[in-house]
C-alpha atoms as a PDB file:
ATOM      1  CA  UNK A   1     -12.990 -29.365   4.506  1.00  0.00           C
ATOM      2  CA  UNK A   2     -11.542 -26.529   2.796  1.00  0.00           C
ATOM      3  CA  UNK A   3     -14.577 -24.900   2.158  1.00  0.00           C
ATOM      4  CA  UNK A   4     -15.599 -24.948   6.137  1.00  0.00           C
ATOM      5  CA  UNK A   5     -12.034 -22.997   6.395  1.00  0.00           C
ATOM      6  CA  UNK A   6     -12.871 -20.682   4.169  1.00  0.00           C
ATOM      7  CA  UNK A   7     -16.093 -19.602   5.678  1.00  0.00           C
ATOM      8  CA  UNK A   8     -14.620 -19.234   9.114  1.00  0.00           C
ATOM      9  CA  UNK A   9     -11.942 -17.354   7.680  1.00  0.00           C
ATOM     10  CA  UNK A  10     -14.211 -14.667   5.835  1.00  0.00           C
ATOM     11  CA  UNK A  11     -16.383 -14.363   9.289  1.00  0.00           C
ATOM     12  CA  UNK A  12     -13.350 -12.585  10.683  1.00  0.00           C
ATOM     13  CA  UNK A  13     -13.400  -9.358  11.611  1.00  0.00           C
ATOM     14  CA  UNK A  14     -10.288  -7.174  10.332  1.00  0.00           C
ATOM     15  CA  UNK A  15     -10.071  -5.061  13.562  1.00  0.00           C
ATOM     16  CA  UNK A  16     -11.948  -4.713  16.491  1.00  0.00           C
ATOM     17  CA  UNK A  17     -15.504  -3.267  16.580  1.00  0.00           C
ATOM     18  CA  UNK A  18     -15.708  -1.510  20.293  1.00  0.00           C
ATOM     19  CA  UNK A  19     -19.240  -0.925  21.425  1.00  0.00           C
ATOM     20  CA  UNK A  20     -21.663  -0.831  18.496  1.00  0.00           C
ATOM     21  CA  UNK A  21     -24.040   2.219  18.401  1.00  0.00           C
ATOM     22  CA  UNK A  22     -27.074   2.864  16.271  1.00  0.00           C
ATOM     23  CA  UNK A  23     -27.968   6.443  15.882  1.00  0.00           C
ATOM     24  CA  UNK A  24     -31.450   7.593  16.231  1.00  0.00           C
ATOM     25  CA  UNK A  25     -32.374   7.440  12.604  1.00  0.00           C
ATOM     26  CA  UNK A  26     -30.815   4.333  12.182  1.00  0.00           C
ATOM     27  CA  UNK A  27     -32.715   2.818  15.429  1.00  0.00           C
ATOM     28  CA  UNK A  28     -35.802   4.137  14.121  1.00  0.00           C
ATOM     29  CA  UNK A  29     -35.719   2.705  10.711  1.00  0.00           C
ATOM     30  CA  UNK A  30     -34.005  -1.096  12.360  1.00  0.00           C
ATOM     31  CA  UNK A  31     -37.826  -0.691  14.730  1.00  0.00           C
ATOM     32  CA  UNK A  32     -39.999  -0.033  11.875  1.00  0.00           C
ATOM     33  CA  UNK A  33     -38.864  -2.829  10.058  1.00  0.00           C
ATOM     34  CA  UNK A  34     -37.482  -0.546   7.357  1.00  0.00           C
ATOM     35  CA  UNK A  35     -33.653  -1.325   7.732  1.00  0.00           C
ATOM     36  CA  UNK A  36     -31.558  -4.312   8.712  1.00  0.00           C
ATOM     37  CA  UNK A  37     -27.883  -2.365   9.089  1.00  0.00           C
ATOM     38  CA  UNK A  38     -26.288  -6.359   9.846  1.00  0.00           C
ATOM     39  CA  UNK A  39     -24.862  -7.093   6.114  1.00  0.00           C
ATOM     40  CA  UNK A  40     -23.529  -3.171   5.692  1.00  0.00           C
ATOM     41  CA  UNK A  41     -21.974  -3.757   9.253  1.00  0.00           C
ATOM     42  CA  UNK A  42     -20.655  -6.674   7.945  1.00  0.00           C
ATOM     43  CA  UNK A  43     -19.087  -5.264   4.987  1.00  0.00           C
ATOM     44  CA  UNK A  44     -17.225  -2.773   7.178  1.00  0.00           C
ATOM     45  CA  UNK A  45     -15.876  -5.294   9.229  1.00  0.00           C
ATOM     46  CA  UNK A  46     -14.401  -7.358   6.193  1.00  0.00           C
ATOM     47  CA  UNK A  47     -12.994  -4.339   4.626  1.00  0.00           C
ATOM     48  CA  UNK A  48     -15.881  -3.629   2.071  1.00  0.00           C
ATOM     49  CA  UNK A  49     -15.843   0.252   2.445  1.00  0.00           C
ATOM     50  CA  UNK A  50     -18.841   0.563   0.371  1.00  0.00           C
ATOM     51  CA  UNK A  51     -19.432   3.795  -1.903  1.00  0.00           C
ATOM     52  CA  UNK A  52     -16.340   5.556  -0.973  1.00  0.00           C
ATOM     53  CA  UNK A  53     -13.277   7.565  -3.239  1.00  0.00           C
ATOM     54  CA  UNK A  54     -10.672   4.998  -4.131  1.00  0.00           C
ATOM     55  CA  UNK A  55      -8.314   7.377  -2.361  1.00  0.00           C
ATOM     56  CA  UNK A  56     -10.529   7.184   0.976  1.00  0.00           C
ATOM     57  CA  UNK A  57     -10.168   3.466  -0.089  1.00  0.00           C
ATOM     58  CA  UNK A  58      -6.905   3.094   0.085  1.00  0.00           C
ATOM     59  CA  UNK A  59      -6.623   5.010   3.491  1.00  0.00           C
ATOM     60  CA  UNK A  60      -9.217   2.966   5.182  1.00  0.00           C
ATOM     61  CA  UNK A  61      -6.695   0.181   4.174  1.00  0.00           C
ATOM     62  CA  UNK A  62      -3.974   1.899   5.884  1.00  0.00           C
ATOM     63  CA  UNK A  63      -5.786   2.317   8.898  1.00  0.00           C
ATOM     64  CA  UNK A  64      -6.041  -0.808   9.253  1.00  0.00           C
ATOM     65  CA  UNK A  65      -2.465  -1.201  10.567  1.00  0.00           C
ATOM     66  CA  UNK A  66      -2.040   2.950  11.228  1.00  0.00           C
ATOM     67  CA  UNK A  67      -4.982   2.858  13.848  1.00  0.00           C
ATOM     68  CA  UNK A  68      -6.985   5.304  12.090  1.00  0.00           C
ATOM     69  CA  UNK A  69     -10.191   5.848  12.246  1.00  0.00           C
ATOM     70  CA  UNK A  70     -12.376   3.557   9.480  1.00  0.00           C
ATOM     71  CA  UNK A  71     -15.244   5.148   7.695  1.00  0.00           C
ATOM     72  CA  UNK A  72     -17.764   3.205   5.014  1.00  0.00           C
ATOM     73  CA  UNK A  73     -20.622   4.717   2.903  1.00  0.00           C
ATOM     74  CA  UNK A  74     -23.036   2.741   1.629  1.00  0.00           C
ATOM     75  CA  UNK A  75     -25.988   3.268  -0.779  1.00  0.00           C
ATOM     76  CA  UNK A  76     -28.997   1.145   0.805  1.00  0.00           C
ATOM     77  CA  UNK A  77     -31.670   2.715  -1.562  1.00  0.00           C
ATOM     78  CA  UNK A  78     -31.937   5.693  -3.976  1.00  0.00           C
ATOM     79  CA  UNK A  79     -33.087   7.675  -0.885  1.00  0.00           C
ATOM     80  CA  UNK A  80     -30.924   6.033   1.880  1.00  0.00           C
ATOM     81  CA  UNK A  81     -27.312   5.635   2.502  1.00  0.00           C
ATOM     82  CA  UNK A  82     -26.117   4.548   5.879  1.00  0.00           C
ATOM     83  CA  UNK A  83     -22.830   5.656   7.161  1.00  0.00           C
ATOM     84  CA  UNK A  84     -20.723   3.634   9.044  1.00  0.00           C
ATOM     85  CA  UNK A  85     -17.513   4.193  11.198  1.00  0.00           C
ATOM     86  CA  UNK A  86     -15.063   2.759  13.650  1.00  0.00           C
ATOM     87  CA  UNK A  87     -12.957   5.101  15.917  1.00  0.00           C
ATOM     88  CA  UNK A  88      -9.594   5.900  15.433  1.00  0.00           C
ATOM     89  CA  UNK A  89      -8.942   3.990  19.204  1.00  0.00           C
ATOM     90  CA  UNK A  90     -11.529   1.423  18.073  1.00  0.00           C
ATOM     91  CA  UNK A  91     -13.909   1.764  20.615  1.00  0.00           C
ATOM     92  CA  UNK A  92     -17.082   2.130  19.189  1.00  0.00           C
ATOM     93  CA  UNK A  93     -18.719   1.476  15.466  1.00  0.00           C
ATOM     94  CA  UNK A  94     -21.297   3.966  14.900  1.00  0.00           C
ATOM     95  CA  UNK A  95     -24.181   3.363  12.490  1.00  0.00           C
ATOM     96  CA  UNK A  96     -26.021   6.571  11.310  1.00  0.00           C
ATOM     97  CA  UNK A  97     -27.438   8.207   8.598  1.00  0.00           C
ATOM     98  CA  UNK A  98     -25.359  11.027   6.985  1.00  0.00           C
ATOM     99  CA  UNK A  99     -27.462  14.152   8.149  1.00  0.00           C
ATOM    100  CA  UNK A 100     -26.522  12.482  12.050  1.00  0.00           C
ATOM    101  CA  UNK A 101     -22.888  12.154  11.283  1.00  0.00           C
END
């Protein structure tokens, strides 16, 4: 019994997500069958920044309860890195690749 706890408890998100929105790279590489964005989007959403500073870090963390705007980087591939961030009004969650950002 514990364990089914636990797994509902780690599905939560940590704030709310908004309208989700794939940027034209990002769309483009989900339709070729060349990028599934769900576990990064995932790790955003649990408060796995990804690739970041520890200083950006540690202000993600704050934004949590600040209302600031969320940002993740994370390193797909040695030639892809998808971006990821939340709105400071949470909104939207934009996926993109850094040259759309």
């Amino acid at each position: 019994m514990a364990s089914a706890a636990r797994n509902t408890r780690d599905r939560r998100l940590l704030f709310p997500i908004g309208a989700l929105i794939f940027s034209k790279g990002v769309d483009q590489l989900v339709r070729e069958g060349r990028l599934d964005p769900l576990p990064y989007f995932q790790r955003h959403t649990r408060g796995d920044w990804g690739d970041i500073t520890d200083d950006r870090w540690q202000e993600n963390n704050a934004a949590l309860t600040s209302g600031q705007r969320l940002d993740s980087i994370y390193q797909v591939t040695r030639e892809l890195t998808l971006c990821i961030y939340t709105e400071a009004d949470r909104s939207a969650t934009h996926i993109a690749l850094p040259p759309e950002i």
